[in-house]
C-alpha atoms as a PDB file:
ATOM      1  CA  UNK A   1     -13.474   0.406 -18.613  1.00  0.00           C
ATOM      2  CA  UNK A   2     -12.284  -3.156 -19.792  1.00  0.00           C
ATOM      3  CA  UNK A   3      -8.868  -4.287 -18.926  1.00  0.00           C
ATOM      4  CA  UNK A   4      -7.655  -3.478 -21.742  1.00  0.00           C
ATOM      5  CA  UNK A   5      -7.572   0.166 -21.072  1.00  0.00           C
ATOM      6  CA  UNK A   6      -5.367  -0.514 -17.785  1.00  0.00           C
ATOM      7  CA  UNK A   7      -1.713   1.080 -18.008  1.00  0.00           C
ATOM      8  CA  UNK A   8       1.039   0.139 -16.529  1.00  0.00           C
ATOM      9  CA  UNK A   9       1.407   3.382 -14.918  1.00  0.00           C
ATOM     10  CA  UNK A  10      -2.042   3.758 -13.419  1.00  0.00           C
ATOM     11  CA  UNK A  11      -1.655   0.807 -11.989  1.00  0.00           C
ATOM     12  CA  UNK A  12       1.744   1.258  -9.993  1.00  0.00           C
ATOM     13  CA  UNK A  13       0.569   4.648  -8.908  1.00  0.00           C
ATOM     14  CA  UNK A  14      -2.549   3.005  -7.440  1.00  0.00           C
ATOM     15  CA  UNK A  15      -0.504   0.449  -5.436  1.00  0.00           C
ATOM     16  CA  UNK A  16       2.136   2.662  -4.320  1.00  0.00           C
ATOM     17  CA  UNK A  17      -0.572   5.518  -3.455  1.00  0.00           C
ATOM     18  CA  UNK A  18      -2.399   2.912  -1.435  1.00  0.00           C
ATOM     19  CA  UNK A  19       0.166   1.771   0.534  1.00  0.00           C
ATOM     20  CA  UNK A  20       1.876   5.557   0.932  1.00  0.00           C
ATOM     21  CA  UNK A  21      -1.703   6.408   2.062  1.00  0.00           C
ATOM     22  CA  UNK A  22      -1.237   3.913   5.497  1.00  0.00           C
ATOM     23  CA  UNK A  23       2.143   4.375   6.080  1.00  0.00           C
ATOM     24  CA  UNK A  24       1.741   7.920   6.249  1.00  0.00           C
ATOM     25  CA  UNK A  25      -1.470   6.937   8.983  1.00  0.00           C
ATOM     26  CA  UNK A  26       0.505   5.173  10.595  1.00  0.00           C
ATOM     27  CA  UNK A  27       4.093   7.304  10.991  1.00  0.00           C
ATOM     28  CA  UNK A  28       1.628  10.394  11.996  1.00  0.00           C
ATOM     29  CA  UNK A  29      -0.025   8.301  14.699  1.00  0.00           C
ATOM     30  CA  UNK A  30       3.049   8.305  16.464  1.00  0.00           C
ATOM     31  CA  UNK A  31       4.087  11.801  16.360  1.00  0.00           C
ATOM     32  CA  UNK A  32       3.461  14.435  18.351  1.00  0.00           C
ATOM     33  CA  UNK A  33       0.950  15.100  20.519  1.00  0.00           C
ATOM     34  CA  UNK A  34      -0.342  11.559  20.125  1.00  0.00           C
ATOM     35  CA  UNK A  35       2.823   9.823  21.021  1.00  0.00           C
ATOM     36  CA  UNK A  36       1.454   6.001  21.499  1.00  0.00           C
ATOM     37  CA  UNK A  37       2.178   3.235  19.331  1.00  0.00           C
ATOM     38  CA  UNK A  38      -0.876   2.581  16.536  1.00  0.00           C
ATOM     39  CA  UNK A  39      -2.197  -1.062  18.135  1.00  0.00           C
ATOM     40  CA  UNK A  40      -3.187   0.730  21.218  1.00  0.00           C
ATOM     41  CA  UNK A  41      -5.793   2.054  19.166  1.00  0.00           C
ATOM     42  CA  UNK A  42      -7.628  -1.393  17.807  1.00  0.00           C
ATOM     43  CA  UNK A  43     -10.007  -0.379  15.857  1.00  0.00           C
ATOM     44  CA  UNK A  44      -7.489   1.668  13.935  1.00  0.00           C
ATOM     45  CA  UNK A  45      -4.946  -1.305  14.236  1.00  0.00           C
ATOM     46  CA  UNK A  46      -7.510  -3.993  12.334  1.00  0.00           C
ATOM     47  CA  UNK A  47      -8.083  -0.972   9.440  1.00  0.00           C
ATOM     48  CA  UNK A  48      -5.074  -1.016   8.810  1.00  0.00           C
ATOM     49  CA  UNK A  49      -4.120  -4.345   8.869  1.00  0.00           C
ATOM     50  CA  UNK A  50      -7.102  -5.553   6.579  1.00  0.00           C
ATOM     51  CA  UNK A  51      -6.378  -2.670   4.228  1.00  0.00           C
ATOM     52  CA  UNK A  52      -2.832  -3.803   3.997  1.00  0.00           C
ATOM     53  CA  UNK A  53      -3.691  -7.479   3.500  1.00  0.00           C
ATOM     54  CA  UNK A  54      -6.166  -6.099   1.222  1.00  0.00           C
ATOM     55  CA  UNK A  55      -3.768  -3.288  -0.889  1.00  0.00           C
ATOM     56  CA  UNK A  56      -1.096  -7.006  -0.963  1.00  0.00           C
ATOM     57  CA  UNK A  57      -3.604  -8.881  -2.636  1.00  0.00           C
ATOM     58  CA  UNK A  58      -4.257  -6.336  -5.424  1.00  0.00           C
ATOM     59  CA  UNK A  59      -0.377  -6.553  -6.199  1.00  0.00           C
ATOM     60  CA  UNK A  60       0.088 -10.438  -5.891  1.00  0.00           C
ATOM     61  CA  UNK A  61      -3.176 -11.869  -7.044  1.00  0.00           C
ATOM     62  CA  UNK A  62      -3.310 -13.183 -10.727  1.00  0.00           C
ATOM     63  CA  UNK A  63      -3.943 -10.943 -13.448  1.00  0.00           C
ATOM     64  CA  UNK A  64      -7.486 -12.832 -14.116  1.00  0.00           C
ATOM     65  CA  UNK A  65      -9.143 -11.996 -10.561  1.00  0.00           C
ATOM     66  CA  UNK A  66     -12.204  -9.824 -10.855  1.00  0.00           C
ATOM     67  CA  UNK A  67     -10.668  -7.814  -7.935  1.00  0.00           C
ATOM     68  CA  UNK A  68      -7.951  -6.774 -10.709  1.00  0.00           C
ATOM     69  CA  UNK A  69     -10.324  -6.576 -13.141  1.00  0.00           C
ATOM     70  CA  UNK A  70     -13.048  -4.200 -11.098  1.00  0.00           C
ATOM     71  CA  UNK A  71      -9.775  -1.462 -10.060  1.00  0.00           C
ATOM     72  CA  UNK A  72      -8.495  -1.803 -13.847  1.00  0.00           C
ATOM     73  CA  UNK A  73      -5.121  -2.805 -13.044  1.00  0.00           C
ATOM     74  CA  UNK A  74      -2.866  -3.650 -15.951  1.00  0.00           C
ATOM     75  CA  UNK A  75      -1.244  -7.194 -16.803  1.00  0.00           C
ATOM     76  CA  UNK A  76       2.645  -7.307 -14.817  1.00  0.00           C
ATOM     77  CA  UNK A  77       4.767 -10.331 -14.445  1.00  0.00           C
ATOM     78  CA  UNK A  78       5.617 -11.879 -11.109  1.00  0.00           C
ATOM     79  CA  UNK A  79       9.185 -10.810 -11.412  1.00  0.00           C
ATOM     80  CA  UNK A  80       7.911  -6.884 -11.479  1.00  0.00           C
ATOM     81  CA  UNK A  81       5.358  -6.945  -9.235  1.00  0.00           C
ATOM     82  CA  UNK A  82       7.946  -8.244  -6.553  1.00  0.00           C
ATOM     83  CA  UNK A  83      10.400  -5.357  -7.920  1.00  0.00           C
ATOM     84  CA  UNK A  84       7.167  -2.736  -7.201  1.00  0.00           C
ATOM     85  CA  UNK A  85       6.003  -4.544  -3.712  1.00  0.00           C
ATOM     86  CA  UNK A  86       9.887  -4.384  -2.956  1.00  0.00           C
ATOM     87  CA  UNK A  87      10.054  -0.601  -3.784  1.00  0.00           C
ATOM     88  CA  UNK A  88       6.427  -0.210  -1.602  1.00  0.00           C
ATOM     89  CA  UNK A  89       8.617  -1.753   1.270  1.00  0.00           C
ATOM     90  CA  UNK A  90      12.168   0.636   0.818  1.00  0.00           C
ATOM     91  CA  UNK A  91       9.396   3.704   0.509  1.00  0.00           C
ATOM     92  CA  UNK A  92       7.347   2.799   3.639  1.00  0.00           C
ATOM     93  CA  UNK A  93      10.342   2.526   5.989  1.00  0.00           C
ATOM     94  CA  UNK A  94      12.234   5.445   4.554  1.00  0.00           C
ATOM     95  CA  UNK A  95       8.623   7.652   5.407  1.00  0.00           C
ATOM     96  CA  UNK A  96       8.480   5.891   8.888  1.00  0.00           C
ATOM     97  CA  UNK A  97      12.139   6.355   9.864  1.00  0.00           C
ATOM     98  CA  UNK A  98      11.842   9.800   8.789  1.00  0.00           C
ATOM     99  CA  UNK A  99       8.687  10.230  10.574  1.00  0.00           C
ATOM    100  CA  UNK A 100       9.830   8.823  13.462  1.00  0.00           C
ATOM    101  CA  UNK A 101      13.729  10.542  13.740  1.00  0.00           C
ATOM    102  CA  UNK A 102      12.762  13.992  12.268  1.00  0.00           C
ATOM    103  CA  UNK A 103       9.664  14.985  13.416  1.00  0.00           C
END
Protein backbone atom coordinates (compact mmCIF):
# COMPACT_ATOMS: atom_id res chain seq x y z
CA UNK A 1 0.00 0.00 0.00
CA UNK A 2 1.32 3.58 -0.97
CA UNK A 3 0.36 6.48 1.12
CA UNK A 4 -2.00 7.35 -0.80
CA UNK A 5 -4.35 4.69 0.26
CA UNK A 6 -3.97 5.91 4.07
CA UNK A 7 -7.39 7.29 5.60
CA UNK A 8 -7.85 9.47 7.98
CA UNK A 9 -9.73 7.07 9.96
CA UNK A 10 -7.33 4.15 9.90
CA UNK A 11 -4.97 6.17 11.00
CA UNK A 12 -6.60 7.68 14.28
CA UNK A 13 -7.84 4.26 15.16
CA UNK A 14 -4.25 2.99 14.97
CA UNK A 15 -2.95 5.72 17.33
CA UNK A 16 -5.68 5.68 19.71
CA UNK A 17 -5.70 1.65 19.68
CA UNK A 18 -2.01 1.81 20.41
CA UNK A 19 -2.03 3.90 23.14
CA UNK A 20 -5.56 2.29 24.66
CA UNK A 21 -3.55 -0.97 24.26
CA UNK A 22 -0.80 0.33 27.25
CA UNK A 23 -2.96 2.14 29.26
CA UNK A 24 -5.13 -0.67 29.65
CA UNK A 25 -1.46 -2.75 30.64
CA UNK A 26 -0.82 -0.54 32.72
CA UNK A 27 -4.34 0.28 34.84
CA UNK A 28 -4.62 -3.78 35.06
CA UNK A 29 -1.13 -4.02 36.54
CA UNK A 30 -2.34 -2.36 39.43
CA UNK A 31 -5.45 -4.10 40.18
CA UNK A 32 -6.16 -6.83 42.02
CA UNK A 33 -4.28 -9.47 42.98
CA UNK A 34 -1.17 -7.75 41.67
CA UNK A 35 -1.54 -4.60 43.61
CA UNK A 36 2.14 -2.93 43.01
CA UNK A 37 2.81 -0.01 41.05
CA UNK A 38 4.08 -0.97 37.17
CA UNK A 39 8.03 0.36 37.62
CA UNK A 40 8.54 -2.27 40.18
CA UNK A 41 8.42 -4.49 37.39
CA UNK A 42 11.44 -2.98 34.99
CA UNK A 43 11.44 -4.86 32.35
CA UNK A 44 7.75 -4.18 31.93
CA UNK A 45 8.40 -0.44 32.92
CA UNK A 46 11.12 0.16 29.82
CA UNK A 47 8.26 -1.71 27.33
CA UNK A 48 6.23 0.49 28.03
CA UNK A 49 7.99 3.46 28.10
CA UNK A 50 9.79 2.83 24.64
CA UNK A 51 6.45 1.81 23.17
CA UNK A 52 5.00 5.04 24.33
CA UNK A 53 7.90 7.17 23.09
CA UNK A 54 7.58 5.05 20.15
CA UNK A 55 3.36 5.15 19.60
CA UNK A 56 4.31 9.58 20.23
CA UNK A 57 6.51 9.60 17.45
CA UNK A 58 4.08 7.99 14.96
CA UNK A 59 1.58 10.92 15.88
CA UNK A 60 4.13 13.91 15.90
CA UNK A 61 6.68 12.98 13.32
CA UNK A 62 6.29 14.65 9.80
CA UNK A 63 4.08 13.25 7.35
CA UNK A 64 7.30 12.36 5.03
CA UNK A 65 9.07 9.85 7.62
CA UNK A 66 9.30 6.33 6.31
CA UNK A 67 8.06 5.29 9.82
CA UNK A 68 4.64 7.00 8.60
CA UNK A 69 5.03 5.81 5.44
CA UNK A 70 5.79 1.85 6.40
CA UNK A 71 2.28 1.88 9.03
CA UNK A 72 0.31 3.83 6.13
CA UNK A 73 -0.74 6.63 8.16
CA UNK A 74 -2.61 9.39 6.41
CA UNK A 75 -1.44 13.17 5.91
CA UNK A 76 -2.98 15.42 9.33
CA UNK A 77 -2.02 18.90 10.21
CA UNK A 78 -0.20 19.81 13.39
CA UNK A 79 -3.23 21.52 14.75
CA UNK A 80 -5.22 17.91 14.61
CA UNK A 81 -2.78 15.73 15.54
CA UNK A 82 -2.43 17.79 18.89
CA UNK A 83 -6.46 17.70 19.04
CA UNK A 84 -6.05 13.52 18.62
CA UNK A 85 -2.77 13.23 21.05
CA UNK A 86 -4.95 15.56 23.39
CA UNK A 87 -8.01 13.18 23.16
CA UNK A 88 -5.26 9.98 23.63
CA UNK A 89 -4.43 11.90 26.96
CA UNK A 90 -8.42 12.70 28.34
CA UNK A 91 -9.00 8.74 27.24
CA UNK A 92 -5.94 7.30 29.08
CA UNK A 93 -6.69 8.98 32.43
CA UNK A 94 -10.42 8.51 32.28
CA UNK A 95 -9.44 4.33 31.78
CA UNK A 96 -6.81 4.70 34.64
CA UNK A 97 -8.99 6.61 37.12
CA UNK A 98 -11.62 4.22 36.43
CA UNK A 99 -9.33 1.40 36.75
CA UNK A 100 -7.96 2.51 39.66
CA UNK A 101 -11.42 3.85 41.76
CA UNK A 102 -13.80 1.10 40.43
CA UNK A 103 -12.18 -1.94 40.27
Amino acid sequence: MSNNDATYESSVLFWVANFQYLVTCLSFSIAKPFRKPFYTNVPFAICVVVLVIFNALCIYLPSDNGLLTFFNIADFSYKYRYWVGLGIVVNSIITYVAEKLIV
